[in-house]
PDB file of N, CA and C in Angstrom:
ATOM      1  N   UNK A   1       0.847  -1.177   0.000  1.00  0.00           N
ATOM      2  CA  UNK A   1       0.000   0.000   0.000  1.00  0.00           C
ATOM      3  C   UNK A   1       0.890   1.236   0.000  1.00  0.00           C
ATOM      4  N   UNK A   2       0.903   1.604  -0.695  1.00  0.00           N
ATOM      5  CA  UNK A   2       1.902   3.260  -1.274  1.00  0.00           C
ATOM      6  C   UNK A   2       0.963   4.184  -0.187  1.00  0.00           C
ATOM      7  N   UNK A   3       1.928   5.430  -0.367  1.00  0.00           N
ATOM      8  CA  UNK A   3       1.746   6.686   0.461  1.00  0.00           C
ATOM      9  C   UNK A   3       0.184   7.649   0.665  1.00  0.00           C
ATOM     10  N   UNK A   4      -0.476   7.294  -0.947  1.00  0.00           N
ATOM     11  CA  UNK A   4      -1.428   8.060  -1.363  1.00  0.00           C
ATOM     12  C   UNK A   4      -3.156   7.439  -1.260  1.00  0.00           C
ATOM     13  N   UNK A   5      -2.789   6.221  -1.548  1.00  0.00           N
ATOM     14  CA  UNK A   5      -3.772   5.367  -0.855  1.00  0.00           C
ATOM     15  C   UNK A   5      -4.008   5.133   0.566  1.00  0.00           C
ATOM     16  N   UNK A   6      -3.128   5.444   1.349  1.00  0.00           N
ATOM     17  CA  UNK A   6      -2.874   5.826   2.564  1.00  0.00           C
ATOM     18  C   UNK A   6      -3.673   7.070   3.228  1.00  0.00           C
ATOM     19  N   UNK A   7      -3.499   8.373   2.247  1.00  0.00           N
ATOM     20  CA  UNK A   7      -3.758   9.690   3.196  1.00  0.00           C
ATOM     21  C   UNK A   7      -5.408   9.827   2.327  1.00  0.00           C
ATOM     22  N   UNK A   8      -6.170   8.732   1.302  1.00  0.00           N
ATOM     23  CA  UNK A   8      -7.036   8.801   0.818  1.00  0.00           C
ATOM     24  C   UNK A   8      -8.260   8.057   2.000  1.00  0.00           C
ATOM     25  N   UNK A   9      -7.834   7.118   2.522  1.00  0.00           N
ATOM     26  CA  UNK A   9      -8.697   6.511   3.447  1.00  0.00           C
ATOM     27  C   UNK A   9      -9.176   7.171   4.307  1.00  0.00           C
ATOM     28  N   UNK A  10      -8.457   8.364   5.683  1.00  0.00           N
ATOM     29  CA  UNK A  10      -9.321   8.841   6.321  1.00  0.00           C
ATOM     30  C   UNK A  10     -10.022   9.657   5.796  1.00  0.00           C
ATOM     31  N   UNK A  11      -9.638  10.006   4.819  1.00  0.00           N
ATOM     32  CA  UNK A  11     -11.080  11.718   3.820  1.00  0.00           C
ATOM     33  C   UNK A  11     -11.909  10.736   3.790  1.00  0.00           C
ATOM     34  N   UNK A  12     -12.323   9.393   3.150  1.00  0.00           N
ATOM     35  CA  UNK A  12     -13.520   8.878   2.864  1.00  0.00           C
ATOM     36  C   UNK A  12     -14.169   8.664   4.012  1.00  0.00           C
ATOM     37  N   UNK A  13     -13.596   8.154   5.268  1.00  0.00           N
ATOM     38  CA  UNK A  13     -14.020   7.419   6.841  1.00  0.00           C
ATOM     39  C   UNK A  13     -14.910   9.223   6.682  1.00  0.00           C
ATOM     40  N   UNK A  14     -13.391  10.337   6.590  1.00  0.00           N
ATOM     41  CA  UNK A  14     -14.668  11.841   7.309  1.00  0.00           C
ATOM     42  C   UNK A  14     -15.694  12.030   6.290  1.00  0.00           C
ATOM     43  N   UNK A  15     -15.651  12.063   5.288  1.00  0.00           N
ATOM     44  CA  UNK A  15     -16.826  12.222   4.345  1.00  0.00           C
ATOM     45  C   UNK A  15     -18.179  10.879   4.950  1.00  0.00           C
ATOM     46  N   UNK A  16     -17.905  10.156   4.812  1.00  0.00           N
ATOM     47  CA  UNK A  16     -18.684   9.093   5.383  1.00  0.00           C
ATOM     48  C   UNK A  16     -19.481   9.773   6.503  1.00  0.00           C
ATOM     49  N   UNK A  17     -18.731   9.640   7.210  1.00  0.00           N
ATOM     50  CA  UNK A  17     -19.115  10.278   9.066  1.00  0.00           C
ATOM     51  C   UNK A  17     -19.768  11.521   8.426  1.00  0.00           C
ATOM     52  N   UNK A  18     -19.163  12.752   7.751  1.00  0.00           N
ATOM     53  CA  UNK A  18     -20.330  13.552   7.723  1.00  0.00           C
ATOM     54  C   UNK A  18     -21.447  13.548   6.928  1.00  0.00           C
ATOM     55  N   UNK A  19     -21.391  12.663   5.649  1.00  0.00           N
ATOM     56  CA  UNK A  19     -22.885  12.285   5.648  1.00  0.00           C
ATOM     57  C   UNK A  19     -23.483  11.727   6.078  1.00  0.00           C
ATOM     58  N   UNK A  20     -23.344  10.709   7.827  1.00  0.00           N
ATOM     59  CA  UNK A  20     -24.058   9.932   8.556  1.00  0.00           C
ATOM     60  C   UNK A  20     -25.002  11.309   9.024  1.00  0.00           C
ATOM     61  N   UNK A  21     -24.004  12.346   9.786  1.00  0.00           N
ATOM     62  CA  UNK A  21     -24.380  13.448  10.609  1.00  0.00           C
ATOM     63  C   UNK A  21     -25.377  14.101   9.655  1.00  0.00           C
ATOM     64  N   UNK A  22     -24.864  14.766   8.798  1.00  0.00           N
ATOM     65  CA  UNK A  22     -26.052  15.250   7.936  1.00  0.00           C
ATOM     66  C   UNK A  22     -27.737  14.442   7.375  1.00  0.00           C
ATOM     67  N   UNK A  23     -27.344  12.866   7.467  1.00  0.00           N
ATOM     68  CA  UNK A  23     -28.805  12.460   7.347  1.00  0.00           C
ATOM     69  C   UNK A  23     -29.114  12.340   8.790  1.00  0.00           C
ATOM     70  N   UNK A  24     -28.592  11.902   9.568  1.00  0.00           N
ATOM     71  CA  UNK A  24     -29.246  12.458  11.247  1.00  0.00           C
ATOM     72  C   UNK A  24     -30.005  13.350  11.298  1.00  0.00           C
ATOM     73  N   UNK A  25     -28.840  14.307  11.610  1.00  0.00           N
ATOM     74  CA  UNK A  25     -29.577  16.224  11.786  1.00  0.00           C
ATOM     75  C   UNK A  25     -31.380  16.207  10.384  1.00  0.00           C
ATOM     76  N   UNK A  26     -31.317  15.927   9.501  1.00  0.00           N
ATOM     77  CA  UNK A  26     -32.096  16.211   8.403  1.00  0.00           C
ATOM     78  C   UNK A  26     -33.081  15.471   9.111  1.00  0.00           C
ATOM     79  N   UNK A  27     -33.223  13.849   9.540  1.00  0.00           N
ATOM     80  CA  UNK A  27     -34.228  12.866  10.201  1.00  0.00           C
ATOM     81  C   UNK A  27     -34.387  13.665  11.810  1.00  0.00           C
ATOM     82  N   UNK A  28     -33.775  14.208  12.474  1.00  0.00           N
ATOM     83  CA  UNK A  28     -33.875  14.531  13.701  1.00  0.00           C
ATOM     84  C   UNK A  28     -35.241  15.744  13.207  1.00  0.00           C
ATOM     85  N   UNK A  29     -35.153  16.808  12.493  1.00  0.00           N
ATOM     86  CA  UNK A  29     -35.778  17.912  12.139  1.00  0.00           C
ATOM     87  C   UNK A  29     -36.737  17.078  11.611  1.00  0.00           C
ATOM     88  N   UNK A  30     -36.469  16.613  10.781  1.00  0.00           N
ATOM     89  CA  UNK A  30     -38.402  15.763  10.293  1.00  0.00           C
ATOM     90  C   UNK A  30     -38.798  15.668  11.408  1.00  0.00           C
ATOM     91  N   UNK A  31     -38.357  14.683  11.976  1.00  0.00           N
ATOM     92  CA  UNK A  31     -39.355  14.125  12.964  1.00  0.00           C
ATOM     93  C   UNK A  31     -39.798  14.749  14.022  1.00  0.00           C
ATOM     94  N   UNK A  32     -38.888  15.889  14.214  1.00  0.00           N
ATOM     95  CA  UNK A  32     -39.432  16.710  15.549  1.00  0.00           C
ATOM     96  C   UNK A  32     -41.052  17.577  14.986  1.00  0.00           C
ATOM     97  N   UNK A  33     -40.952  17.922  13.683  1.00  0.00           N
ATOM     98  CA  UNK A  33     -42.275  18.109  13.184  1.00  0.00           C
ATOM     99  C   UNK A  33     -42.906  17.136  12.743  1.00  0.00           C
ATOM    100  N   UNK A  34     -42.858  16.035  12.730  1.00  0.00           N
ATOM    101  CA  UNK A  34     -43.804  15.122  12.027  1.00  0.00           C
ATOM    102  C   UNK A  34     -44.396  15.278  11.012  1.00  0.00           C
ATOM    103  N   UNK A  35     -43.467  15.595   9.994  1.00  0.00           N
ATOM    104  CA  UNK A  35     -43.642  15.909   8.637  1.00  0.00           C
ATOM    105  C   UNK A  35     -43.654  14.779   7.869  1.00  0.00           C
ATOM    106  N   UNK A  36     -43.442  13.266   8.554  1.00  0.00           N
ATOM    107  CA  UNK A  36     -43.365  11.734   7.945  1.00  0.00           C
ATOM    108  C   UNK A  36     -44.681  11.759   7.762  1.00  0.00           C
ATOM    109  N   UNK A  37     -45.565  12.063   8.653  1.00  0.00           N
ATOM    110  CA  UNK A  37     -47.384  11.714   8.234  1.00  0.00           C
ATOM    111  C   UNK A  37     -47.743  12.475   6.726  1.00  0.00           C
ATOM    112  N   UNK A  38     -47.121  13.618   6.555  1.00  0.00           N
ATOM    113  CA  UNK A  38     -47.798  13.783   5.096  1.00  0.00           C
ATOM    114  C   UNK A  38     -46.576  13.396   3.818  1.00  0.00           C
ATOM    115  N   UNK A  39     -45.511  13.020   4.267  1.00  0.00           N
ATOM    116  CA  UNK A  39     -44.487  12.862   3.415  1.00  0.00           C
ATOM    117  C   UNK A  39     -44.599  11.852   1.659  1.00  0.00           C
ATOM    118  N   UNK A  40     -44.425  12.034   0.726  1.00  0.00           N
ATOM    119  CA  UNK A  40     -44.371  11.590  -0.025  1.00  0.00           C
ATOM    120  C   UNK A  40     -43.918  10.064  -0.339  1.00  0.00           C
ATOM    121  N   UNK A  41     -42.869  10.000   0.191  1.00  0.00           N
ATOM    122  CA  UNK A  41     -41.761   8.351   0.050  1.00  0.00           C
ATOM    123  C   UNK A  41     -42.880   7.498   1.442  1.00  0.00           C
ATOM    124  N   UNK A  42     -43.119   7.018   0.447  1.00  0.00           N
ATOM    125  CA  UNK A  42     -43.819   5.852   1.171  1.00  0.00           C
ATOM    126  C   UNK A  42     -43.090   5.078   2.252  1.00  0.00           C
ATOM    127  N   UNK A  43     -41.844   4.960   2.200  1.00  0.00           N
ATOM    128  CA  UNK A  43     -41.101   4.312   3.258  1.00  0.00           C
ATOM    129  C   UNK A  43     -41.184   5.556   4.253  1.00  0.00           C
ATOM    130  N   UNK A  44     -41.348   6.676   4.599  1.00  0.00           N
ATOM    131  CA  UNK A  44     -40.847   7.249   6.219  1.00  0.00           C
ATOM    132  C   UNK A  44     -42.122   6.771   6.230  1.00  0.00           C
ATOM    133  N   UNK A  45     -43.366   6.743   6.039  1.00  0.00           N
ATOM    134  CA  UNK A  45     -44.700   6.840   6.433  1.00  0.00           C
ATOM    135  C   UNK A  45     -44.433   4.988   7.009  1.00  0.00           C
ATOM    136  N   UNK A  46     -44.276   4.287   6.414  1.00  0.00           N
ATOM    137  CA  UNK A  46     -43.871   2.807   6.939  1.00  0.00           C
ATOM    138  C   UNK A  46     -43.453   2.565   7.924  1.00  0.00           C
ATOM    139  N   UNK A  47     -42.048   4.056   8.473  1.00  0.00           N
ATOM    140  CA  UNK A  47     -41.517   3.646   9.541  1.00  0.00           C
ATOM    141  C   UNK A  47     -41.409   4.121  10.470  1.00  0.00           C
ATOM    142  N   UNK A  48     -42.862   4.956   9.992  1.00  0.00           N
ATOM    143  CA  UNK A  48     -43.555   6.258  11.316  1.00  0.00           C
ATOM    144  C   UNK A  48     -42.264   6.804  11.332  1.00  0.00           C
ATOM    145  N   UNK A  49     -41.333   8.066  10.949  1.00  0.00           N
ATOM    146  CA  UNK A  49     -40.462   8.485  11.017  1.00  0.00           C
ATOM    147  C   UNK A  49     -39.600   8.996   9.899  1.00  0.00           C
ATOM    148  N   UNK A  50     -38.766   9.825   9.431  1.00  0.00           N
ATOM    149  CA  UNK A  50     -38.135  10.535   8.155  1.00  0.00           C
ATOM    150  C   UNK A  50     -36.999   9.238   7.764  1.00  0.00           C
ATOM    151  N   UNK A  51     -36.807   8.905   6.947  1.00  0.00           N
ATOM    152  CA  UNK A  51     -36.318   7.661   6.059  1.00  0.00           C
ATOM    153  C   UNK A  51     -34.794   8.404   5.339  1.00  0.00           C
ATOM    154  N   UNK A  52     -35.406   9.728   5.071  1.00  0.00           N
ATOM    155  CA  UNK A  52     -34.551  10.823   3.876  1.00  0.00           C
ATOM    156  C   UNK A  52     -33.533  10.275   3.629  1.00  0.00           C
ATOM    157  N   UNK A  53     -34.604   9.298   2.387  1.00  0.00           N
ATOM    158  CA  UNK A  53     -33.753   8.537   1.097  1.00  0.00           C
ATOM    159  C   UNK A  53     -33.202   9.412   0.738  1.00  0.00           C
ATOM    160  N   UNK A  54     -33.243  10.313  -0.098  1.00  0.00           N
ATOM    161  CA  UNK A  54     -32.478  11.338  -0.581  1.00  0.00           C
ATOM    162  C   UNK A  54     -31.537  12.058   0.033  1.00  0.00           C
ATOM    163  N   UNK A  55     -30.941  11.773   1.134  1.00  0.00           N
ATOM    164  CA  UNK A  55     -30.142  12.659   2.395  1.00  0.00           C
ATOM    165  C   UNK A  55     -30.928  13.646   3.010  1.00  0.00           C
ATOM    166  N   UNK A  56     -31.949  14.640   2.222  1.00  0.00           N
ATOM    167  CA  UNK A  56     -32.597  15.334   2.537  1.00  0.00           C
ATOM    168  C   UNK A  56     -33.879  14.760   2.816  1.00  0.00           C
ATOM    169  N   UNK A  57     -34.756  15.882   3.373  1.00  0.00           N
ATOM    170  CA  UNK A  57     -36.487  15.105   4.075  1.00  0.00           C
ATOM    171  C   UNK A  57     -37.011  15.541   2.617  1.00  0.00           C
ATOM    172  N   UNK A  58     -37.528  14.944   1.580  1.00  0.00           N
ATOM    173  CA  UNK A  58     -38.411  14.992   0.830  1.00  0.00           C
ATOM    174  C   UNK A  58     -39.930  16.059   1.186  1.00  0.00           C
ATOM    175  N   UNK A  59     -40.441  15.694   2.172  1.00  0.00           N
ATOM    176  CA  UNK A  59     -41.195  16.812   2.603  1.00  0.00           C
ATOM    177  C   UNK A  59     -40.832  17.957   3.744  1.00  0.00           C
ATOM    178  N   UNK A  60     -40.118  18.620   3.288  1.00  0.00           N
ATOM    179  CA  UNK A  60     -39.499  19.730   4.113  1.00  0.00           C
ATOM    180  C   UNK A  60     -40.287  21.144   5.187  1.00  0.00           C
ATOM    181  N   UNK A  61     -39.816  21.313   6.219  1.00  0.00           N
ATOM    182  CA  UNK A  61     -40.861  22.332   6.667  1.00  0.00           C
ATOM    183  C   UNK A  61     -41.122  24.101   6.230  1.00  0.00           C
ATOM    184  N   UNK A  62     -42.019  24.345   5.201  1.00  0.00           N
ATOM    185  CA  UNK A  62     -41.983  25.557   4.845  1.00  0.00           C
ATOM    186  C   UNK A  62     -41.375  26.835   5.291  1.00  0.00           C
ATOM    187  N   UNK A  63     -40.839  27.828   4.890  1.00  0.00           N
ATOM    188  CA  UNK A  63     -40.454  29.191   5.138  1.00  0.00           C
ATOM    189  C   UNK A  63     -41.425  29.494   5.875  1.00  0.00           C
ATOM    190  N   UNK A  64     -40.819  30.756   6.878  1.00  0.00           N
ATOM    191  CA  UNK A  64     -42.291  31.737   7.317  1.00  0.00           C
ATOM    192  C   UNK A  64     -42.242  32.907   5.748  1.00  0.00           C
ATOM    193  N   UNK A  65     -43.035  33.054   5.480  1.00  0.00           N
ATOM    194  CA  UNK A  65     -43.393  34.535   4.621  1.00  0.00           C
ATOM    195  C   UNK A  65     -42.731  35.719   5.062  1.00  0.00           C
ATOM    196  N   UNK A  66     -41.950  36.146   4.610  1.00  0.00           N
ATOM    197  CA  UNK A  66     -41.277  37.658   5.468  1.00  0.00           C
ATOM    198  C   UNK A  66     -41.936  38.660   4.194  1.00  0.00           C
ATOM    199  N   UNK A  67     -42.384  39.940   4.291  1.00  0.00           N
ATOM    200  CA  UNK A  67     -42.875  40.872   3.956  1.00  0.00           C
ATOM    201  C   UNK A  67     -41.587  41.660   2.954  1.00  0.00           C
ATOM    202  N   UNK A  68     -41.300  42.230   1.824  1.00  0.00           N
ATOM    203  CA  UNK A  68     -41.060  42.635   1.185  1.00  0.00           C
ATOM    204  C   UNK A  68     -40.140  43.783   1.794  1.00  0.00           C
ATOM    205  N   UNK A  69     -40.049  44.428   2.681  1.00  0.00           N
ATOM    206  CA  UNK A  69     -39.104  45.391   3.720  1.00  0.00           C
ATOM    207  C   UNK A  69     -38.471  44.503   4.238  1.00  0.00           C
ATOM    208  N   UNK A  70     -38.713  43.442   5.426  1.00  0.00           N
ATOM    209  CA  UNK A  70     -37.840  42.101   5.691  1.00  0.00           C
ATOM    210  C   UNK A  70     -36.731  41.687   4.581  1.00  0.00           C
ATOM    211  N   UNK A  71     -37.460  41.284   3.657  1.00  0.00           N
ATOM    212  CA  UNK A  71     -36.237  40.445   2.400  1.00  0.00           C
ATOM    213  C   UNK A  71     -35.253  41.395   2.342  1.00  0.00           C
ATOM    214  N   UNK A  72     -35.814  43.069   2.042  1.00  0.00           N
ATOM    215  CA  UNK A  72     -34.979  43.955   1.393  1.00  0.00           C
ATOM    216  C   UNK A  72     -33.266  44.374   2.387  1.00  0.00           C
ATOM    217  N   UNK A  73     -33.770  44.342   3.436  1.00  0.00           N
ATOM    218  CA  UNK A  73     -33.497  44.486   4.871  1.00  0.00           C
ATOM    219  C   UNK A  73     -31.918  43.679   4.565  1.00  0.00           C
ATOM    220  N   UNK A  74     -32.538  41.686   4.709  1.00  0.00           N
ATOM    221  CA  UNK A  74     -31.939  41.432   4.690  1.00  0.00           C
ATOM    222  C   UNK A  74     -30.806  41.055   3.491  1.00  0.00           C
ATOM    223  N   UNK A  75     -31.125  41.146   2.318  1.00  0.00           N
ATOM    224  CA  UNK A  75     -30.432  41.521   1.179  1.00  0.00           C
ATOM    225  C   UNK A  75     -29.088  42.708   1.049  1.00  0.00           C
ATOM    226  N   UNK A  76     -29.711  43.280   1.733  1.00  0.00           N
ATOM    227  CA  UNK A  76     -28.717  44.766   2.134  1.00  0.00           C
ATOM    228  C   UNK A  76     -27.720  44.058   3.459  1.00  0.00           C
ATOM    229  N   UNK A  77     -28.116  43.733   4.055  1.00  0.00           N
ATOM    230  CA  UNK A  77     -27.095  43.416   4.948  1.00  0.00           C
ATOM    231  C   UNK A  77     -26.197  42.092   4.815  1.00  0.00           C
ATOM    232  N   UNK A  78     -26.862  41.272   3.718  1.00  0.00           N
ATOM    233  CA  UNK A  78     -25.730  40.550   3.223  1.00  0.00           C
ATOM    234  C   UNK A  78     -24.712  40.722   1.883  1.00  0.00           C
ATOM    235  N   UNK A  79     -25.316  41.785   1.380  1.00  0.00           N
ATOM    236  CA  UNK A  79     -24.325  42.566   0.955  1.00  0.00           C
ATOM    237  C   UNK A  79     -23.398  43.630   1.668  1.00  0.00           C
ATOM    238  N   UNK A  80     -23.518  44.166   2.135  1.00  0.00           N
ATOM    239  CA  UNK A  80     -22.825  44.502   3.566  1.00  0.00           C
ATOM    240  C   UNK A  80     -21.671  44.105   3.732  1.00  0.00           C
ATOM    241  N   UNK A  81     -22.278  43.027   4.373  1.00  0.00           N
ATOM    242  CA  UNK A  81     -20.961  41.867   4.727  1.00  0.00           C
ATOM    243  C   UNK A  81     -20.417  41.305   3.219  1.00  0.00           C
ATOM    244  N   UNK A  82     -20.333  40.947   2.372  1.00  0.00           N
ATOM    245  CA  UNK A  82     -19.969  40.948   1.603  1.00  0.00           C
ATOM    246  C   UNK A  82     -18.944  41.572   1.210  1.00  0.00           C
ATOM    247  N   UNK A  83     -19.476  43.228   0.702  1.00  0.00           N
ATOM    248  CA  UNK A  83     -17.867  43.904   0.846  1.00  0.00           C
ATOM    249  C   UNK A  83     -17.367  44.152   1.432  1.00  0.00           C
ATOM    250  N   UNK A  84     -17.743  43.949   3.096  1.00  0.00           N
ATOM    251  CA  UNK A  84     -16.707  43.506   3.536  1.00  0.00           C
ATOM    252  C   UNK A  84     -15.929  42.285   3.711  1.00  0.00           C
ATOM    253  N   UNK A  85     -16.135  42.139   3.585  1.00  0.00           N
ATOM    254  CA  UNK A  85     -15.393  40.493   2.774  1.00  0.00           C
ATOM    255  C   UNK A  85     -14.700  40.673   1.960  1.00  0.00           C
ATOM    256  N   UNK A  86     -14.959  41.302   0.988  1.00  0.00           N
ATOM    257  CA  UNK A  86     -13.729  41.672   0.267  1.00  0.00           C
ATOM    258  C   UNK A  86     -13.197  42.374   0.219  1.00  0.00           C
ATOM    259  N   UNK A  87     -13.619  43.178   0.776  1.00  0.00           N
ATOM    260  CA  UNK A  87     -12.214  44.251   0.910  1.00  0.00           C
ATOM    261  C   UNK A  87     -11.349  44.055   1.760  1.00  0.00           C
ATOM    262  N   UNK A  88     -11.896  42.990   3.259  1.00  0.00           N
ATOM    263  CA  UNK A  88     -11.023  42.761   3.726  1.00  0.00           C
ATOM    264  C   UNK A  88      -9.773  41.596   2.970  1.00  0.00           C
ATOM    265  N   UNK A  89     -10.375  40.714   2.332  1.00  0.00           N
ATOM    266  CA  UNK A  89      -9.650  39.893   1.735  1.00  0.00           C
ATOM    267  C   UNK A  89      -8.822  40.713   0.608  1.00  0.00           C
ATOM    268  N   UNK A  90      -8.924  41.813   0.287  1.00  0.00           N
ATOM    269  CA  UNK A  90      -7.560  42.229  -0.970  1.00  0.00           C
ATOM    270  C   UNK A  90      -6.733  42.772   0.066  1.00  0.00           C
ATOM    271  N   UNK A  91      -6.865  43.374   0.856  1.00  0.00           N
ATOM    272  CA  UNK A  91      -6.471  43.790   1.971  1.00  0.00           C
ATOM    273  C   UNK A  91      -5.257  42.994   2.527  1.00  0.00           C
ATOM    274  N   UNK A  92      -5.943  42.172   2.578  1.00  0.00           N
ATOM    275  CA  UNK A  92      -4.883  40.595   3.228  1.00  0.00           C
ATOM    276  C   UNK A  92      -3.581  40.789   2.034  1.00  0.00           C
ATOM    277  N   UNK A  93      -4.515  40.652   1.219  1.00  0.00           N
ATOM    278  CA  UNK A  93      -3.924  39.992  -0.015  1.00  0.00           C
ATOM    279  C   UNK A  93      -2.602  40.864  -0.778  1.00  0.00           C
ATOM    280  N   UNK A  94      -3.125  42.180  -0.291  1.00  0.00           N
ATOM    281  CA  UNK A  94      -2.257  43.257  -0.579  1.00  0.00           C
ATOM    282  C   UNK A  94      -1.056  43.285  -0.075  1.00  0.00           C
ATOM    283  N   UNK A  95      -1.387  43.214   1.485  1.00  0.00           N
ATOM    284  CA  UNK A  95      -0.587  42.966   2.761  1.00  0.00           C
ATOM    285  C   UNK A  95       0.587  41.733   2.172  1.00  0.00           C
ATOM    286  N   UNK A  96       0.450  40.845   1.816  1.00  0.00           N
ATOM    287  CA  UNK A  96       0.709  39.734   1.456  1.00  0.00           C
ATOM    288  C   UNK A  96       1.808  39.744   0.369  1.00  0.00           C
ATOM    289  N   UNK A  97       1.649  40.620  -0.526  1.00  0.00           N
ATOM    290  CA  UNK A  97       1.908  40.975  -1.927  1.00  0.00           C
ATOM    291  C   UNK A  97       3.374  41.774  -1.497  1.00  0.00           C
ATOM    292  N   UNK A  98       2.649  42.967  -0.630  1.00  0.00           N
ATOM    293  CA  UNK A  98       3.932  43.702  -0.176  1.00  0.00           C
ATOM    294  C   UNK A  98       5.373  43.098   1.164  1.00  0.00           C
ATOM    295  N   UNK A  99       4.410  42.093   1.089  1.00  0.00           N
ATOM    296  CA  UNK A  99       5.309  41.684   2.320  1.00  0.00           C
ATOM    297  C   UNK A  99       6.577  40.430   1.673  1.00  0.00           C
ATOM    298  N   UNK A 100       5.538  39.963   0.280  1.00  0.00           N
ATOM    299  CA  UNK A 100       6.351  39.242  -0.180  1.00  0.00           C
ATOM    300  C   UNK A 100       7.671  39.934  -1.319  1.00  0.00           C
ATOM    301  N   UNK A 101       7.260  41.277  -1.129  1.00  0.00           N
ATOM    302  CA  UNK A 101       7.920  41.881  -2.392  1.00  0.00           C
ATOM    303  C   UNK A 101       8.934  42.500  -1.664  1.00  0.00           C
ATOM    304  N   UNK A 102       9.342  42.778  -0.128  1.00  0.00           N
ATOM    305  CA  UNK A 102      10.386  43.149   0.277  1.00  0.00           C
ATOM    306  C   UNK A 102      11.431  41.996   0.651  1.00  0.00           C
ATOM    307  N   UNK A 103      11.182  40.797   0.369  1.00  0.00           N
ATOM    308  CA  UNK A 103      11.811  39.889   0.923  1.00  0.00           C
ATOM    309  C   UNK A 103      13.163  39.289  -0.408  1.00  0.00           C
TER     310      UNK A 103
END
């Protein structure tokens, strides 16, 4: 067994493990609403409980409605953050540039 087949095994074990966690968390949230009683896939309804064949719950629990000032609201403030985000990141990057250019 060479070096690379080696450092390939634990990524699959963590990928594994986090899609166990992710269909958990997804079946934990079904079921705390009991969204299996109207669910589509005939198997959660079988096993009184979210199945989420798909990783995800097939019947998912709706949005609340936020009002048109809400959305806008928050649209603006994730743009916001955004540039800042980038500006902090050229920033870095600048920093980075000059620091590598005196060396």
């Amino acid at each position: 067994m060479n070096s690379a087949t080696r450092s390939d095994e634990p990524k699959t074990d963590v990928d594994a493990r986090r899609d166990r966690l992710a269909r958990r968390i997804h079946i934990f949230v079904a079921d705390h609403h009991r969204r299996w009683r109207t669910c589509r896939e005939g198997v959660c309804r079988r096993k009184r409980g979210c199945v989420a064949p798909h990783i995800e719950c097939s019947n998912p629990v709706p949005l609340p409605p936020k009002s048109e000032a809400e959305s806008a609201d928050a649209v603006q403030k994730m743009l916001v953050e955004f540039r800042a985000d980038v500006e902090r990141a050229c920033r870095a990057s600048a920093a980075r540039e000059a620091k590598q250019g005196t060396r």
